[in-house]
C-alpha atoms as a PDB file:
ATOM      1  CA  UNK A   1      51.667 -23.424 -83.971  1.00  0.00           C
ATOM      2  CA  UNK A   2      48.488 -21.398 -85.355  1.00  0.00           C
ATOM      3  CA  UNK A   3      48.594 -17.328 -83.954  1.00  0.00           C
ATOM      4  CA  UNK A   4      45.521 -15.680 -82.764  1.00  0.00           C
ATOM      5  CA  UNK A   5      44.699 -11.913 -82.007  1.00  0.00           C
ATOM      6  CA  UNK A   6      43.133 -10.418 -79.589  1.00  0.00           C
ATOM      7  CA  UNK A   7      40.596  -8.696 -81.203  1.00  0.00           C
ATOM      8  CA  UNK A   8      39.314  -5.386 -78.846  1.00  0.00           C
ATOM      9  CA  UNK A   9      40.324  -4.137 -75.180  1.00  0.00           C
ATOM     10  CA  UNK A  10      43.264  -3.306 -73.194  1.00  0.00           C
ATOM     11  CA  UNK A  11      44.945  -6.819 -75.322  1.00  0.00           C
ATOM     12  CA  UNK A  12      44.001  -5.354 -78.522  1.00  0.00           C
ATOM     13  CA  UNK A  13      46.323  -6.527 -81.103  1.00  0.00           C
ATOM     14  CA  UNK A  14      48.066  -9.451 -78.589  1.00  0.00           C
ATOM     15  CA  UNK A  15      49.047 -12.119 -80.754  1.00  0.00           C
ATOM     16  CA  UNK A  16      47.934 -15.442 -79.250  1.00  0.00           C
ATOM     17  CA  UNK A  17      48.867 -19.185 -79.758  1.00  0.00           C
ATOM     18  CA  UNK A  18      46.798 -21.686 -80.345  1.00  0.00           C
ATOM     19  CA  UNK A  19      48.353 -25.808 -80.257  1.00  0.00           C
ATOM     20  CA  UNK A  20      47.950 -27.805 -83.265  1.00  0.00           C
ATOM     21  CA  UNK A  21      45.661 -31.545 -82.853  1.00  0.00           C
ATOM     22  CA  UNK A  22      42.847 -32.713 -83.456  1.00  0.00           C
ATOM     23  CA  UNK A  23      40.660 -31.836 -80.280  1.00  0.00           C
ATOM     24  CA  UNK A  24      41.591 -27.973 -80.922  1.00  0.00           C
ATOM     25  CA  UNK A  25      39.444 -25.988 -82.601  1.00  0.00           C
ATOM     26  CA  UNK A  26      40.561 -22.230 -82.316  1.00  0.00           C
ATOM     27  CA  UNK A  27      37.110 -19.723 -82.332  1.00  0.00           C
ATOM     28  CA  UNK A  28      37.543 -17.762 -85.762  1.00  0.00           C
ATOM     29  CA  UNK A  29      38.300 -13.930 -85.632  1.00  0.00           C
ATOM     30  CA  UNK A  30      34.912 -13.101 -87.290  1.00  0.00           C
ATOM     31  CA  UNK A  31      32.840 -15.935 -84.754  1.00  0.00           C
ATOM     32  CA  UNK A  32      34.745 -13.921 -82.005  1.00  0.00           C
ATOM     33  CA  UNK A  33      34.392 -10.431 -83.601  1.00  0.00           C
ATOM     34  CA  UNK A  34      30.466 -11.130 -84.012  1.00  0.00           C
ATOM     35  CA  UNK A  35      30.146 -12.640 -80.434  1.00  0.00           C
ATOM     36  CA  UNK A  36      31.493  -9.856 -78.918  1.00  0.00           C
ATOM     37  CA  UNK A  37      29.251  -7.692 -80.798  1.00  0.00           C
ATOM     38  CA  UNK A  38      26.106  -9.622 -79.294  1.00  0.00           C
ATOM     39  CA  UNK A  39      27.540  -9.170 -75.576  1.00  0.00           C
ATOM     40  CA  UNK A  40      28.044  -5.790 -75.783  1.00  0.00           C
ATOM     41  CA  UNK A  41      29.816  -3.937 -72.807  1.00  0.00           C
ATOM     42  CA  UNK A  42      31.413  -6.856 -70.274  1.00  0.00           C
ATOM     43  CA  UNK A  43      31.222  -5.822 -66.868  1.00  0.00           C
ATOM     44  CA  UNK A  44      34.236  -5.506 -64.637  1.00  0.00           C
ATOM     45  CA  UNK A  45      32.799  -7.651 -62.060  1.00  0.00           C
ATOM     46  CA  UNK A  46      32.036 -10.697 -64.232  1.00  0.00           C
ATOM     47  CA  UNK A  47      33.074 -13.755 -63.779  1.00  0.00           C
ATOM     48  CA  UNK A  48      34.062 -16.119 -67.006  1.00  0.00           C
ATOM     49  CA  UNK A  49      34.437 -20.122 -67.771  1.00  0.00           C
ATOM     50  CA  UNK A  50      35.902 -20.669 -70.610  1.00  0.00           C
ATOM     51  CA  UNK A  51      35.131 -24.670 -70.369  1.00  0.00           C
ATOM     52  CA  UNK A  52      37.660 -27.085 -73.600  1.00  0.00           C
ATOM     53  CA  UNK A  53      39.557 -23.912 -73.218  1.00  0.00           C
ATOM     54  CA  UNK A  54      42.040 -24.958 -75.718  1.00  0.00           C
ATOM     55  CA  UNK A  55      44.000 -21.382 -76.651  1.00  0.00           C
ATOM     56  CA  UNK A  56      42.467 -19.535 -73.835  1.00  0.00           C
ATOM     57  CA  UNK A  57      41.398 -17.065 -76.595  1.00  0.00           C
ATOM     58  CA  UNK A  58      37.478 -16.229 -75.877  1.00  0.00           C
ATOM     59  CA  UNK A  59      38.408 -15.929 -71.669  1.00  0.00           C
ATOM     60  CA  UNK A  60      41.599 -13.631 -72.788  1.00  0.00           C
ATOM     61  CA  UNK A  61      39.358 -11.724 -74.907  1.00  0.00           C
ATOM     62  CA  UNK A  62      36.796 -11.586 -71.802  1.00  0.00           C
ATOM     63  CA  UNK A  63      39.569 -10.041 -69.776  1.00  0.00           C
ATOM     64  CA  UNK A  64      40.809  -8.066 -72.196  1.00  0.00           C
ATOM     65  CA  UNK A  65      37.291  -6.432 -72.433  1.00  0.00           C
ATOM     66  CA  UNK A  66      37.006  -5.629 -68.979  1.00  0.00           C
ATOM     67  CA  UNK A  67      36.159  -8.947 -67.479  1.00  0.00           C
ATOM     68  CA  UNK A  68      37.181  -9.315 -63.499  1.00  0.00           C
ATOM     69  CA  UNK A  69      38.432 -12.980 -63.909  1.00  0.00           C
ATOM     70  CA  UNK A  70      38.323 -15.968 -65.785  1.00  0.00           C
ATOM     71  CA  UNK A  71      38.722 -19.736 -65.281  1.00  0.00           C
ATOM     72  CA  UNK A  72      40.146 -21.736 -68.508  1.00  0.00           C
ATOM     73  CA  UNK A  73      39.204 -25.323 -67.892  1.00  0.00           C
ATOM     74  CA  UNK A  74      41.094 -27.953 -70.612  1.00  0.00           C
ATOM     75  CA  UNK A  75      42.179 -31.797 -70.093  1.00  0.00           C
ATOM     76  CA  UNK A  76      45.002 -31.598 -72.792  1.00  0.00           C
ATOM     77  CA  UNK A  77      48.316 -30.768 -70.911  1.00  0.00           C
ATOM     78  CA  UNK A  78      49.515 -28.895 -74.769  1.00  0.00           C
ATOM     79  CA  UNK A  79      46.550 -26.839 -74.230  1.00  0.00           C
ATOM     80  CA  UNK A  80      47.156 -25.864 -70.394  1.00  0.00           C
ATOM     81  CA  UNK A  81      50.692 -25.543 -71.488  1.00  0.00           C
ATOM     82  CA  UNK A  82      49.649 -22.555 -74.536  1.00  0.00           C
ATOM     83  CA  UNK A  83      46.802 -21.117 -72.143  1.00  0.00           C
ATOM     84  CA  UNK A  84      49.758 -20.598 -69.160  1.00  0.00           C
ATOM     85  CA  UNK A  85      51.515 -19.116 -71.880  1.00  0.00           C
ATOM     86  CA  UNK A  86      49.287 -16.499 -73.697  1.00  0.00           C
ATOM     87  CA  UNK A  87      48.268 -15.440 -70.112  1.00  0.00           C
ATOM     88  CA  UNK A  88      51.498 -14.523 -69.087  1.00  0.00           C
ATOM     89  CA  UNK A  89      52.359 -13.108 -72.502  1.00  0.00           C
ATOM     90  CA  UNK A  90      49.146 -10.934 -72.145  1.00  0.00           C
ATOM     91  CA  UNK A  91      50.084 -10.062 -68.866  1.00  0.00           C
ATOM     92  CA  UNK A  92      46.517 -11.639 -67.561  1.00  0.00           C
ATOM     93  CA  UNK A  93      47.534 -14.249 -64.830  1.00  0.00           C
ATOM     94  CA  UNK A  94      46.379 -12.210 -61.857  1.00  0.00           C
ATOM     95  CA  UNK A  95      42.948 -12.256 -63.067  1.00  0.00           C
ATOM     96  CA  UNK A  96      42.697 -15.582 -64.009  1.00  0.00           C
ATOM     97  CA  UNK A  97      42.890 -19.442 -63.094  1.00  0.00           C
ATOM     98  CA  UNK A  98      43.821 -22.406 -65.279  1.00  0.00           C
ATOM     99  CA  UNK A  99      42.900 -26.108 -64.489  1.00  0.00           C
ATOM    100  CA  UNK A 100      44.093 -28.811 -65.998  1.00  0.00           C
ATOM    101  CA  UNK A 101      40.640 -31.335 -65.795  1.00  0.00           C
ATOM    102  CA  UNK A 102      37.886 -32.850 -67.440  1.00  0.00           C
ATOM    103  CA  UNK A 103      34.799 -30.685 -67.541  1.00  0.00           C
ATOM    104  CA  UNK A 104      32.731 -32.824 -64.909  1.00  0.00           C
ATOM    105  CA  UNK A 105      35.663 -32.637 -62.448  1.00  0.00           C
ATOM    106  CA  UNK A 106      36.375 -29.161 -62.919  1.00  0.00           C
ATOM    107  CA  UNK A 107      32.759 -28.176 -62.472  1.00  0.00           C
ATOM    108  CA  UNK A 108      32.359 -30.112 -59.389  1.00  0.00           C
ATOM    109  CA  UNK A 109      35.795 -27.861 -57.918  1.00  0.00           C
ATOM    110  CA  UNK A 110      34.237 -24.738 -59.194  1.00  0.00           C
ATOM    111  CA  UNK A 111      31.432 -25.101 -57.078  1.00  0.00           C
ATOM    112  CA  UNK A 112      32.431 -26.275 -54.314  1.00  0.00           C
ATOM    113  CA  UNK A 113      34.516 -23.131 -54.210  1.00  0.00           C
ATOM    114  CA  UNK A 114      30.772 -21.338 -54.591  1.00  0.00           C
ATOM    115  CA  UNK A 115      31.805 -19.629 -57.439  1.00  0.00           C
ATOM    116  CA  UNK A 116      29.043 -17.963 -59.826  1.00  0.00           C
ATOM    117  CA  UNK A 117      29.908 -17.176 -63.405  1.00  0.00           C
ATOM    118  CA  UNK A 118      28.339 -14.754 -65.622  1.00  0.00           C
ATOM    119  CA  UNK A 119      29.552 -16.260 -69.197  1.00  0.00           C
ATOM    120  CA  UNK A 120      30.344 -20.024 -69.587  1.00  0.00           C
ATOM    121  CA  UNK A 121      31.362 -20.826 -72.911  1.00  0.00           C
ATOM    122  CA  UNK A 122      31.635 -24.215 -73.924  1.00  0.00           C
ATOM    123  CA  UNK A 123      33.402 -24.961 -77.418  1.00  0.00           C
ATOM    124  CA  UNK A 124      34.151 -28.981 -77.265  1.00  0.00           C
ATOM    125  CA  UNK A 125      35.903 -30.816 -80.003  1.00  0.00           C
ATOM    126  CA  UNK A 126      32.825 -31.209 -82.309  1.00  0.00           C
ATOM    127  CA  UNK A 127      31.696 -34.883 -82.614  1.00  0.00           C
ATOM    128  CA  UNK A 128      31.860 -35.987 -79.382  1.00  0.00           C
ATOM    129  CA  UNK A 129      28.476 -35.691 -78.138  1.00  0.00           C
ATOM    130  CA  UNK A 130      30.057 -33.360 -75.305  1.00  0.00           C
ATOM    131  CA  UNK A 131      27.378 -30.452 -75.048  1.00  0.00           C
ATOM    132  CA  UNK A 132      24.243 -31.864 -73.525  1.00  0.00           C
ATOM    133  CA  UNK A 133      26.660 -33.592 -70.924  1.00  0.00           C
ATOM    134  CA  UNK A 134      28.159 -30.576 -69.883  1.00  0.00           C
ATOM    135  CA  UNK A 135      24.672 -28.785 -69.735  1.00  0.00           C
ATOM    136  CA  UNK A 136      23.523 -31.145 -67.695  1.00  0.00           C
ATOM    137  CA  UNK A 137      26.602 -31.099 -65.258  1.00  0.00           C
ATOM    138  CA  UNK A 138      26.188 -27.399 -64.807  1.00  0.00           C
ATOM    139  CA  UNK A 139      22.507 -27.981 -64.065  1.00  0.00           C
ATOM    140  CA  UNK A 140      23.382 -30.183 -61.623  1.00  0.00           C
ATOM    141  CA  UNK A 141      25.095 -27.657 -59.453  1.00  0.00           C
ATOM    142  CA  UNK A 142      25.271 -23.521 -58.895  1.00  0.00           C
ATOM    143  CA  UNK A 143      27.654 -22.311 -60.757  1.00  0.00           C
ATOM    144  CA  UNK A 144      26.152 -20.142 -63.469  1.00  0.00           C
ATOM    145  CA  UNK A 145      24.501 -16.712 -61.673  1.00  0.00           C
ATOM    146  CA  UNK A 146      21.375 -15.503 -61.848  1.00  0.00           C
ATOM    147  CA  UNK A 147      21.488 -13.268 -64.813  1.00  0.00           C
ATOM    148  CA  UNK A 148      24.202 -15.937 -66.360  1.00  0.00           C
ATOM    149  CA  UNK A 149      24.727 -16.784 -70.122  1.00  0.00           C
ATOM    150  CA  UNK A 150      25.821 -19.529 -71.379  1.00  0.00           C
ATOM    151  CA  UNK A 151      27.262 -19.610 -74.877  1.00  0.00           C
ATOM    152  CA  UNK A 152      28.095 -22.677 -77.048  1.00  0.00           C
ATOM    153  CA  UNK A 153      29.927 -22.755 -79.966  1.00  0.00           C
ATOM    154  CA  UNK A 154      29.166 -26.289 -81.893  1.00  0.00           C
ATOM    155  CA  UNK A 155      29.097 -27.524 -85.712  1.00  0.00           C
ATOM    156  CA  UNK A 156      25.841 -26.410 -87.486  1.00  0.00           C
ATOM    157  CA  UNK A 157      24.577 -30.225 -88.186  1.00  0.00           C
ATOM    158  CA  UNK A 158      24.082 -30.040 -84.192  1.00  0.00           C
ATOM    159  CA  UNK A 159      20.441 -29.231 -83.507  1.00  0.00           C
ATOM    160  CA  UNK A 160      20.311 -27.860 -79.869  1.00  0.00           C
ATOM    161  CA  UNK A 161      16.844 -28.063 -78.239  1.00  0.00           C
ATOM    162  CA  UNK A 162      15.227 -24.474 -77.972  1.00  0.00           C
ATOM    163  CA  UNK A 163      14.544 -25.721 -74.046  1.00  0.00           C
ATOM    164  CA  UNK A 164      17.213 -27.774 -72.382  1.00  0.00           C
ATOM    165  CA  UNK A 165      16.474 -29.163 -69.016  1.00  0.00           C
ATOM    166  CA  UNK A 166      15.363 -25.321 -66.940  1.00  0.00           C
ATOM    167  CA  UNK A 167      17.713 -23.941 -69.991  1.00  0.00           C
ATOM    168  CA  UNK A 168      16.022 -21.131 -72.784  1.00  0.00           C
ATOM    169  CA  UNK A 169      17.608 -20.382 -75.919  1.00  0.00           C
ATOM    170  CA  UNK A 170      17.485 -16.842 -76.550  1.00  0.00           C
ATOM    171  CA  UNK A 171      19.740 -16.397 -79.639  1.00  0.00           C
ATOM    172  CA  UNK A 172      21.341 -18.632 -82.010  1.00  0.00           C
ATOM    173  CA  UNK A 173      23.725 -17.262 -85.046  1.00  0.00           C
ATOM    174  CA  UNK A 174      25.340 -19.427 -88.030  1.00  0.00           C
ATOM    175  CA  UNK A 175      28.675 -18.564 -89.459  1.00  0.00           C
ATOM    176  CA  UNK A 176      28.962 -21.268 -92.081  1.00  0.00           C
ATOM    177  CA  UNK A 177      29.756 -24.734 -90.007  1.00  0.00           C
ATOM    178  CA  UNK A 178      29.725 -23.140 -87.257  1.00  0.00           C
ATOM    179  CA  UNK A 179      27.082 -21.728 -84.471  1.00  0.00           C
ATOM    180  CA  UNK A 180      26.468 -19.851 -81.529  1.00  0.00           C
ATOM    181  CA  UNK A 181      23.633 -20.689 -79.355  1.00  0.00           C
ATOM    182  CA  UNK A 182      22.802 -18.670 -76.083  1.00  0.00           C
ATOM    183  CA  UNK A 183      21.092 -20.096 -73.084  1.00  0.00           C
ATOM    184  CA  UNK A 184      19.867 -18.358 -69.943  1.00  0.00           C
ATOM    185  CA  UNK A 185      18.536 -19.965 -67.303  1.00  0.00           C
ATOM    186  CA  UNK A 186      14.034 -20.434 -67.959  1.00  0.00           C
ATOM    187  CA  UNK A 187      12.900 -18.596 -64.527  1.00  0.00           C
ATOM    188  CA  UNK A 188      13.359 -15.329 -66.705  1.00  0.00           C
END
């Protein structure tokens, strides 16, 4: 089992697990550190999908910065299993909902429930050719709000479009193999 902090907020200093496999990928302390940094202040009435959840870490660290709730979406049953179980060790399951789904599925739930998010961040185990699907399955319905963000954290041989679908890049940050890109929806 790898430990992971939580790195600012009302968690600050929370250790954190994160399971062990292939498909997990925990977000580095100086990716999250630096990500945080771009966001600035989180609002207390955002909402937050943290989509291949694995640890649960960036929708903890959300809600430990203030963030009204936060869905962790994973298919891996270890993963749901460690997310449950940082929540509760946080003391962060009242503001929060873990599913136990594919990303397509789980997207399809979420709006039928008319849920709008403020954040989705989508971190899928790199190499799977994952990213433009999910885009394109949260284009598809309303989930992400007006003013919504959508960060991505992928490998840095992955060359996202500036302009996906009605999508705009607006930032994009390297951190060795790893990036963050930030879309918005274009009618800004």
């Amino acid at each position: 089992m790898v430990f992971l902090r939580v790195i600012s907020g009302t968690k600050k200093g929370y250790k954190i697990k994160a399971p062990k496999g292939q498909d997990t990928r925990p977000t580095k302390d100086r990716i999250k550190e630096s990500l945080f940094n771009i966001l600035g202040d989180i609002s207390s009435e955002s909402m937050v999908l943290d989509l291949y959840a694995g640890s649960g870490s960036i929708g903890i660290e959300f809600l430990s910065r203030g963030a009204c709730k936060a869905y962790f979406v994973d298919r891996s049953y270890l993963s749901v299993k460690t997310i449950k179980e940082n929540l509760r060790h946080t003391k962060l399951e009242d503001n929060s909902k873990v599913m136990k789904s594919d990303f397509a599925k789980a997207i399809g739930l979420l709006d039928k429930e008319n849920i709008k998010f403020n954040y989705i961040f989508i971190d899928p185990p790199f190499g799977q050719n994952l990213i433009i699907k999910t885009l394109k399955r949260i284009l598809e319905v309303d989930i992400l709000s007006k003013d919504g963000l959508i960060i991505i954290e992928h490998e840095k041989d992955l060359i996202l479009k500036e302009k996906i679908d009605s999508l705009k890049r607006i930032d994009y940050r390297s951190y060795g193999n790893e990036c963050l890109s930030f879309y918005i929806q274009n009618s800004r």
